[in-house]
Protein backbone atom coordinates (compact mmCIF):
# COMPACT_ATOMS: atom_id res chain seq x y z
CA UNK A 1 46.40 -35.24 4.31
CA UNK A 2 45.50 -33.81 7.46
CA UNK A 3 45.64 -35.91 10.62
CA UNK A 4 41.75 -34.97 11.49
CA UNK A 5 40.43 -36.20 8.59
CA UNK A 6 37.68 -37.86 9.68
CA UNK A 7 36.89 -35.92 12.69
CA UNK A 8 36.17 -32.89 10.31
CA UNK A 9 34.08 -35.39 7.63
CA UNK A 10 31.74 -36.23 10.78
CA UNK A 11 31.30 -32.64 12.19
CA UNK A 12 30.67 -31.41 8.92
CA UNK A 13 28.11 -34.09 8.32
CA UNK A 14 26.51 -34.07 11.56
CA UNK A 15 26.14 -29.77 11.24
CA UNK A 16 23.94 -30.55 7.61
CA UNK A 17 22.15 -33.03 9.42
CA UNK A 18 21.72 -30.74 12.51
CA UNK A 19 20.67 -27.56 10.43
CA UNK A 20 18.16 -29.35 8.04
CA UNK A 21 16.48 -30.41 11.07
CA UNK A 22 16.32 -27.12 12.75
CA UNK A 23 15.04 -25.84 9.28
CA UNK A 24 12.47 -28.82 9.13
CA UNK A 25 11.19 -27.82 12.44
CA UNK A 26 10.71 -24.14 11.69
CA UNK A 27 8.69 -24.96 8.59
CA UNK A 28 6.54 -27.09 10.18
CA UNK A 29 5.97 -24.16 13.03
CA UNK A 30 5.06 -21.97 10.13
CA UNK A 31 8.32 -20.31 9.67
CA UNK A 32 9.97 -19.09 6.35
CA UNK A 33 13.49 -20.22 6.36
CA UNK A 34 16.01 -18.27 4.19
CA UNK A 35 19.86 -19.35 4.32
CA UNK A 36 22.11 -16.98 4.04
CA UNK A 37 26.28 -17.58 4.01
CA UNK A 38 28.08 -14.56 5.48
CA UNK A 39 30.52 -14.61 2.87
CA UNK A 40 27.75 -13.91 -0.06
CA UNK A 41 26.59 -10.52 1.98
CA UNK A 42 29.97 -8.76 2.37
CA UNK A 43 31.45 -5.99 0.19
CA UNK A 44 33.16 -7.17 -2.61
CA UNK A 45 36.07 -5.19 -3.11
């Protein structure tokens, strides 16, 4: 188990909540919001 545990559980949590507000306020500005992982757009080899 690693030793960071739960520091990594809250970053990850608090970067979801972070980015669904920063999509939130986009949309509400008018904005179309696509999300797009860099690992689905590279080459598959």
């Amino acid at each position: 188990m690693h030793q960071n545990k739960l520091f990594w559980l809250a970053k990850f949590d608090a970067n979801v909540k972070r980015d669904k507000n920063a999509e939130k306020a986009l949309i509400e500005t008018g904005w179309k919001v696509i999300v797009e992982w860099g690992c689905e757009t590279q080459k598959r080899y």
